[in-house]
Protein backbone atom coordinates (compact mmCIF):
# COMPACT_ATOMS: atom_id res chain seq x y z
CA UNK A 1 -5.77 -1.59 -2.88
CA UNK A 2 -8.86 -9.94 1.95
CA UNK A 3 -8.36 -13.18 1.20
CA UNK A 4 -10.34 -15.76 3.52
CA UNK A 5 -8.45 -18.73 3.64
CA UNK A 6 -5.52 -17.84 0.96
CA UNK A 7 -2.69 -16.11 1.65
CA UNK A 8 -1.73 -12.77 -1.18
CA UNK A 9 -1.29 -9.52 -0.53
CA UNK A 10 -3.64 -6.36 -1.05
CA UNK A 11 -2.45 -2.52 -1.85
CA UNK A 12 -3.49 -1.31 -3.22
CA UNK A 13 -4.22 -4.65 -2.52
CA UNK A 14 -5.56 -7.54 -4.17
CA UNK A 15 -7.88 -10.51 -4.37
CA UNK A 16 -8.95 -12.51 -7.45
CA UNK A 17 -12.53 -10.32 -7.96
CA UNK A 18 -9.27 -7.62 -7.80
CA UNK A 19 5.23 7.09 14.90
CA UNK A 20 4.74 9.17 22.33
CA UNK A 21 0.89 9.95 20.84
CA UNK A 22 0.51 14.03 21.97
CA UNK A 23 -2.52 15.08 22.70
CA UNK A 24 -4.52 11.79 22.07
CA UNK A 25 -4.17 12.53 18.25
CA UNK A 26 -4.47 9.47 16.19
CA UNK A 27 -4.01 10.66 12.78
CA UNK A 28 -0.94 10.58 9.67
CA UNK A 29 0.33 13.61 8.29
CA UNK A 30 2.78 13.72 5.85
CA UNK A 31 6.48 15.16 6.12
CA UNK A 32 8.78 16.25 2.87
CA UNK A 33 8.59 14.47 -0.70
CA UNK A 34 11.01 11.56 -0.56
CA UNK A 35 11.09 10.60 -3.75
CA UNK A 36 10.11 10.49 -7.65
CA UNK A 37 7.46 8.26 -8.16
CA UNK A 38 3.88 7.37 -9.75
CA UNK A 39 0.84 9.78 -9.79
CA UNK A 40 -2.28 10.24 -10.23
CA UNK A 41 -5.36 7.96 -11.20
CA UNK A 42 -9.22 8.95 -12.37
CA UNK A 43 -11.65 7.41 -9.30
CA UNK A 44 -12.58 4.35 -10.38
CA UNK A 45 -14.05 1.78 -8.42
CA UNK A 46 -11.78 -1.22 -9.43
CA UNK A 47 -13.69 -4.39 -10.76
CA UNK A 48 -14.09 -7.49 -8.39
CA UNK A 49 -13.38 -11.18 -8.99
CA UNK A 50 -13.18 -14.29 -6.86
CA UNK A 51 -10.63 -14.39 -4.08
CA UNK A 52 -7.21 -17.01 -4.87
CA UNK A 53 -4.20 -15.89 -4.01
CA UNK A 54 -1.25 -17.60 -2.25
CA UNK A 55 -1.39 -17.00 1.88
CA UNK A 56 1.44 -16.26 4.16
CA UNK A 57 1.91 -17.37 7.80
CA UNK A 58 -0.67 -15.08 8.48
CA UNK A 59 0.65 -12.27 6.32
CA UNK A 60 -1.75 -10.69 3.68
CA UNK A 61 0.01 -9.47 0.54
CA UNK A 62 -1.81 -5.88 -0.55
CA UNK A 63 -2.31 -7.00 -4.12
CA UNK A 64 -6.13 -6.13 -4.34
CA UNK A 65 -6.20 -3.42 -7.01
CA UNK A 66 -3.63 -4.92 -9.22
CA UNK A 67 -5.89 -7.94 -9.51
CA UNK A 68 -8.70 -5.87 -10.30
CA UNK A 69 -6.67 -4.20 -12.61
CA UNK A 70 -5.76 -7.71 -14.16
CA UNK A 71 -9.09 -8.79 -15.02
CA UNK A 72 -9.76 -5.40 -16.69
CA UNK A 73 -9.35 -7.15 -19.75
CA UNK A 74 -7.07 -6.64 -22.39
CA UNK A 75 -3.20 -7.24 -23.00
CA UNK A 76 -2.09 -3.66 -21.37
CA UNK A 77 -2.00 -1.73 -24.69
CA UNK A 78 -4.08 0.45 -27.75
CA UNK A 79 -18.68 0.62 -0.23
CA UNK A 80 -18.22 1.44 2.95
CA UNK A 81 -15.68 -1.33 4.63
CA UNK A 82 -12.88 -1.20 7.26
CA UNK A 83 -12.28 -3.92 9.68
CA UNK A 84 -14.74 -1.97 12.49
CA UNK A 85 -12.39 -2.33 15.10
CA UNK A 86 -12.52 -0.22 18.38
CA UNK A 87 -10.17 2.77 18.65
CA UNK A 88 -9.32 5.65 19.59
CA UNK A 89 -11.85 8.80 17.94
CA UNK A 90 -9.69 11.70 16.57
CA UNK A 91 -10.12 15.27 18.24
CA UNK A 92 -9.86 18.56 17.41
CA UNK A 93 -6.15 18.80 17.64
CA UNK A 94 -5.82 15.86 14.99
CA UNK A 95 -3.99 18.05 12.30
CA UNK A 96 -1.89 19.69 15.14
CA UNK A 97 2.27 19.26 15.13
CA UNK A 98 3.08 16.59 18.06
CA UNK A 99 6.27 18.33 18.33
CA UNK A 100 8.28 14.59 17.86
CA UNK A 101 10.57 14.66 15.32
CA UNK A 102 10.15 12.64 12.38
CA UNK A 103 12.04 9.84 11.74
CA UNK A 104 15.66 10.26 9.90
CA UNK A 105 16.60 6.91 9.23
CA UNK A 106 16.39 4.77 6.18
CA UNK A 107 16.44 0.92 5.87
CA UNK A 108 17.39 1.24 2.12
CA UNK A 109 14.81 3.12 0.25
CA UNK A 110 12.76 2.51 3.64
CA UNK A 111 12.13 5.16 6.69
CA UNK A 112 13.22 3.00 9.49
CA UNK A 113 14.00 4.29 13.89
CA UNK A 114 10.21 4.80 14.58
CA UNK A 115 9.36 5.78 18.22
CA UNK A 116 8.73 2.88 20.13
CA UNK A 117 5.06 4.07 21.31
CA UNK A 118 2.08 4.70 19.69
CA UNK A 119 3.10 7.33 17.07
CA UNK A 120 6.02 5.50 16.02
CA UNK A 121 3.69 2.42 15.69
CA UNK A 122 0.96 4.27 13.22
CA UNK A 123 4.11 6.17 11.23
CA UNK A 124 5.67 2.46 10.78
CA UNK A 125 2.28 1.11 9.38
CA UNK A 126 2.15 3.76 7.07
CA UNK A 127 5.17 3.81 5.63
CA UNK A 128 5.17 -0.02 5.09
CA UNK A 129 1.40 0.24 3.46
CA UNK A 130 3.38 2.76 1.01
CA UNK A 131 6.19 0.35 -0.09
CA UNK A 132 4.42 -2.94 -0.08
CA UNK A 133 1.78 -1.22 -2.28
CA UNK A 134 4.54 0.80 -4.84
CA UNK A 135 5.65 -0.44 -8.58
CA UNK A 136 9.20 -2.13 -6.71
CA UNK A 137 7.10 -4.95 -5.25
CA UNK A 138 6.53 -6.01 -9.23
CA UNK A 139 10.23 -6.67 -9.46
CA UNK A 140 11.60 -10.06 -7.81
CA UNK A 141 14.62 -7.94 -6.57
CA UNK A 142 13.21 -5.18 -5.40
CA UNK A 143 10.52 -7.13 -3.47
CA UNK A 144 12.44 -8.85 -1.45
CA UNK A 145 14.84 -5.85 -0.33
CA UNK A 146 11.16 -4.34 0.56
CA UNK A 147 9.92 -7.31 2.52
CA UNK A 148 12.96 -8.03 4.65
CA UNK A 149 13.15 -4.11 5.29
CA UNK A 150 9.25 -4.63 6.38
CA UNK A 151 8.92 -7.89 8.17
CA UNK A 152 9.93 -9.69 10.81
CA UNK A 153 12.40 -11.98 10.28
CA UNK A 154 10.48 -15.15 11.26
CA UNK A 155 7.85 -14.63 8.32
CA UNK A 156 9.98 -13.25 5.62
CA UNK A 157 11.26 -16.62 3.55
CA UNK A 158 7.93 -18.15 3.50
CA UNK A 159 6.61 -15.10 2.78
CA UNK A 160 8.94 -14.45 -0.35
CA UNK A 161 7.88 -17.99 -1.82
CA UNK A 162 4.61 -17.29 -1.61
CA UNK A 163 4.93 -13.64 -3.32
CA UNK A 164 7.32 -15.18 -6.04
CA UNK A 165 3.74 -17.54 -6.71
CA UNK A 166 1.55 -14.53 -6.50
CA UNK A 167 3.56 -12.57 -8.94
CA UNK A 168 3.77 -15.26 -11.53
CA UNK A 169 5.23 -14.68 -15.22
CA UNK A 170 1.55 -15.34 -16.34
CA UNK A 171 0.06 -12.96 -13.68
CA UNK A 172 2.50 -10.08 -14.73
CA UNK A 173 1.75 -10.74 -18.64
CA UNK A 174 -1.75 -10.35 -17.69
CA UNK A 175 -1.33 -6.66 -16.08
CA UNK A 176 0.63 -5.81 -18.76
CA UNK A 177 4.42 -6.45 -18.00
CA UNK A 178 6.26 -8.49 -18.74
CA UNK A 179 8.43 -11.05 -17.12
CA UNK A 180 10.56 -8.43 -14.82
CA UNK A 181 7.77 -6.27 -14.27
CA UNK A 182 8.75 -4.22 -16.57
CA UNK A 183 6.22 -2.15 -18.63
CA UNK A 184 6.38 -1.59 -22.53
CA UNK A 185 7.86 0.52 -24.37
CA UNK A 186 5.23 3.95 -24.40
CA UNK A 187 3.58 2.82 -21.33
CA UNK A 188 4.65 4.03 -17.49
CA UNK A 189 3.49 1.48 -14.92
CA UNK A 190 1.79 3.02 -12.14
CA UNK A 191 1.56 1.54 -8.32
CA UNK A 192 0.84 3.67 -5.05
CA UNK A 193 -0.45 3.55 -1.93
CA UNK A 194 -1.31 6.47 -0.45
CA UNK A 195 -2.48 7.24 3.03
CA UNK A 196 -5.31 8.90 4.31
CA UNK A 197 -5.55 8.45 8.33
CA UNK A 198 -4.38 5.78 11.07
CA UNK A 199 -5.79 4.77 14.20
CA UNK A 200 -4.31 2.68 16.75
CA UNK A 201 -6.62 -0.49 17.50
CA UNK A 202 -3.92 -2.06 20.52
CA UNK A 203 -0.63 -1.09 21.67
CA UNK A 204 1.14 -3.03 24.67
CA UNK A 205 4.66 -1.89 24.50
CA UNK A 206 6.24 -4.27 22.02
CA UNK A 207 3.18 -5.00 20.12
CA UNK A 208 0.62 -2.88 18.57
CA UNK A 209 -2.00 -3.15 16.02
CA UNK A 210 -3.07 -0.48 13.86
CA UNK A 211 -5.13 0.63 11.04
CA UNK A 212 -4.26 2.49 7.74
CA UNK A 213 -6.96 3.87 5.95
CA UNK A 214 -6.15 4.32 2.16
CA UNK A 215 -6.31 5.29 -1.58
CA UNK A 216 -4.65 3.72 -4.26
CA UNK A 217 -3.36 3.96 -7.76
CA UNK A 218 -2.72 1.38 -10.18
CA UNK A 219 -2.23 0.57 -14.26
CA UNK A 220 -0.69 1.52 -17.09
CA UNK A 221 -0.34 4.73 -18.42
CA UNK A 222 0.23 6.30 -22.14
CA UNK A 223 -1.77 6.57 -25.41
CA UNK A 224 -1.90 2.68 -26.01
CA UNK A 225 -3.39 1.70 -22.77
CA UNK A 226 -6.62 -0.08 -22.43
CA UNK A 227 -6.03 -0.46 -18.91
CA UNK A 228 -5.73 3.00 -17.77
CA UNK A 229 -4.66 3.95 -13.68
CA UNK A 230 -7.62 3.88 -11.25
CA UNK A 231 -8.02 4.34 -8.09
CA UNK A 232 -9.45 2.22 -5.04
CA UNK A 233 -9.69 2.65 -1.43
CA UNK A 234 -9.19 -0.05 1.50
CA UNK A 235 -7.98 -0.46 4.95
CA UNK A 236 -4.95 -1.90 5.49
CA UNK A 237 -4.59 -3.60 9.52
CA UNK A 238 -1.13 -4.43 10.61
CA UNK A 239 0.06 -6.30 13.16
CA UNK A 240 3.62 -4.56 14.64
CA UNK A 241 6.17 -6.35 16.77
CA UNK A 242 9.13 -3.75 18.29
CA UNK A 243 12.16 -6.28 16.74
CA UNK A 244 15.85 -5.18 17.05
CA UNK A 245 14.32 -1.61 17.69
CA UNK A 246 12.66 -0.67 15.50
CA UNK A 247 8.95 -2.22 14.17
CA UNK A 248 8.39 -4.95 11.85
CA UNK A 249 4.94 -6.51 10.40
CA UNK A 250 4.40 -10.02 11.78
CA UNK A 251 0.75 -9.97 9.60
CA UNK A 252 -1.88 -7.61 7.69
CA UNK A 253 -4.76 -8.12 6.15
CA UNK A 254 -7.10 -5.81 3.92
CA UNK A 255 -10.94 -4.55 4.19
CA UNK A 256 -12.19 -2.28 1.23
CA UNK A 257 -13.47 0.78 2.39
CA UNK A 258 -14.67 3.10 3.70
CA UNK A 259 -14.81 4.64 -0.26
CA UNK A 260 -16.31 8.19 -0.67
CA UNK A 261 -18.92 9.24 -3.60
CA UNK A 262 -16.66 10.19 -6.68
CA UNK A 263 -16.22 13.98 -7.53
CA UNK A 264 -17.41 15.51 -11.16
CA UNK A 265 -13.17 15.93 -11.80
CA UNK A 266 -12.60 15.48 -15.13
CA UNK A 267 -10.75 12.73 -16.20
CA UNK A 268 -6.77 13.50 -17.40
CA UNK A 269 -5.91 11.63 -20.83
CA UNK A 270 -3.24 9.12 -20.80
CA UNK A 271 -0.55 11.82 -21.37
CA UNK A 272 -1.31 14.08 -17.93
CA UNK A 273 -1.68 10.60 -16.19
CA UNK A 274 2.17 9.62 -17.67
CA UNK A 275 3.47 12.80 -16.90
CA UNK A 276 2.36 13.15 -12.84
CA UNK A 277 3.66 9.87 -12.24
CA UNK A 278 7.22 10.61 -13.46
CA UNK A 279 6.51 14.71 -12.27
CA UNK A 280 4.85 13.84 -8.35
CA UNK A 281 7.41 11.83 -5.93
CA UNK A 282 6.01 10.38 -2.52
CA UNK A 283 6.53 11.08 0.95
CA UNK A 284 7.69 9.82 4.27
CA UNK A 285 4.96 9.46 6.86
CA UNK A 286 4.80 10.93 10.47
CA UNK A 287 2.87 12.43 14.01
């Protein structure tokens, strides 16, 4: 689920090719289901292609998987990676309770009132990794509720031209939807971005940059498909700014990786796939 001198977004991501921290714990752990959503996808490595997409005043779009997905082929129907960055090693407490309370708020469909400190900064990243990589970011709506809840204010207008480029008419017809992003009939679109770890790479009090580590789903789902959900993994970094209290991404980018060996799992036919994306929701994110 990153571009070089383009601007796009990955995450899943894509490319052309395709919340104080207790106890120096560094890691995400998920709260309570939040909400219906997408599911599963067989582990596939998604195929590669050149890197084009539109760039952002810094700000990498995760759009990496869908582009993969993309240049599948078809109309929609019938390595190790990571930035490398220096941080902070997980211990042995790393699945332990910090004992800070999750956040409560929402910013629309959004978790928003993260701590300002290092937790709140790696609970922030997560959660935004989750809705910049869902099926809403498809719509032209929906998208830009998500990146004004997201951003900070100073990069959000360019930043919605150069999505509206990225998620073109003809670049939507080619994943399958069509002009709305809007699946067809007998096929369920699926999009997520799920989590898998954080770590903290620099926090100085209004500012922090950290690391989400994650797997993602994307395509279509139902008998018809010949571009069935896979699943990809890549490191999202962001860069946080504390804005009007709460944080805000001023710019990501995306590194595939780190990907494990796939397992001998079986792969579900287009009919479990449908049904755990409309039966699984997703979840808020927090220490």
């Amino acid at each position: 689920m990153s571009p070089d001198d383009e601007r796009g977004y990955g995450g899943p991501g894509r490319t052309d090719d395709p919340y104080s921290t207790i106890g120096g714990t560094r890691q995400t752990r998920t709260r309570l289901p939040d909400s219906e959503g997408e599911g599963y996808g067989t582990a596939r490595r998604p195929a590669r292609a050149s890197r084009s997409l539109v760039m952002v005043v810094g700000v990498v779009v995760l759009l990496f998987a869908a582009i993969a997905f993309a240049n599948m082929g078809g109309d929609g129907r019938g390595g190790d990676g990571g930035s490398g960055k220096p941080g902070s090693t997980p211990d042995s407490s790393s699945t332990a309770a910090t004992g800070t309370k999750p956040v409560t708020g929402k910013n629309g469909t959004i978790p928003s009132g993260f701590a300002h400190d290092e937790q709140g900064a790696q609970s922030a990243a997560s959660n935004f990794a989750v809705a910049l990589g869902s099926i809403e970011m498809f719509g032209a709506d929906t998208r830009q509720t998500i990146v004004r809840a997201t951003h900070d204010p100073a990069v959000v207008d360019n930043l919605l031209t150069d999505l509206a480029k990225a998620y073109s008419p003809g670049f939507l017809q080619n994943i399958g939807l069509d002009g709305n992003g809007t699946a067809p009939d007998g096929l369920t679109f699926v999009s997520r971005t799920v989590p898998v770890g954080t770590k903290v790479v620099e926090h100085t009090g209004d500012t922090a940059t950290v690391e989400v580590w994650c797997t993602g789903l994307v395509g279509l789902a139902g008998p018809d498909s010949t571009k069935p959900v896979t699943a990809s993994w890549f490191t999202v970094t962001e860069k946080l700014k504390w804005i009007g209290g709460d944080w805000k991404i001023e710019s990501s980018s995306q590194s595939q990786g780190p990907t494990p060996v796939n397992g001998d799992n079986r792969a579900s036919t287009a009919d479990e796939i449908a049904g755990a994306v409309k039966g699984y929701g997703g979840f808020t994110y927090a220490r």
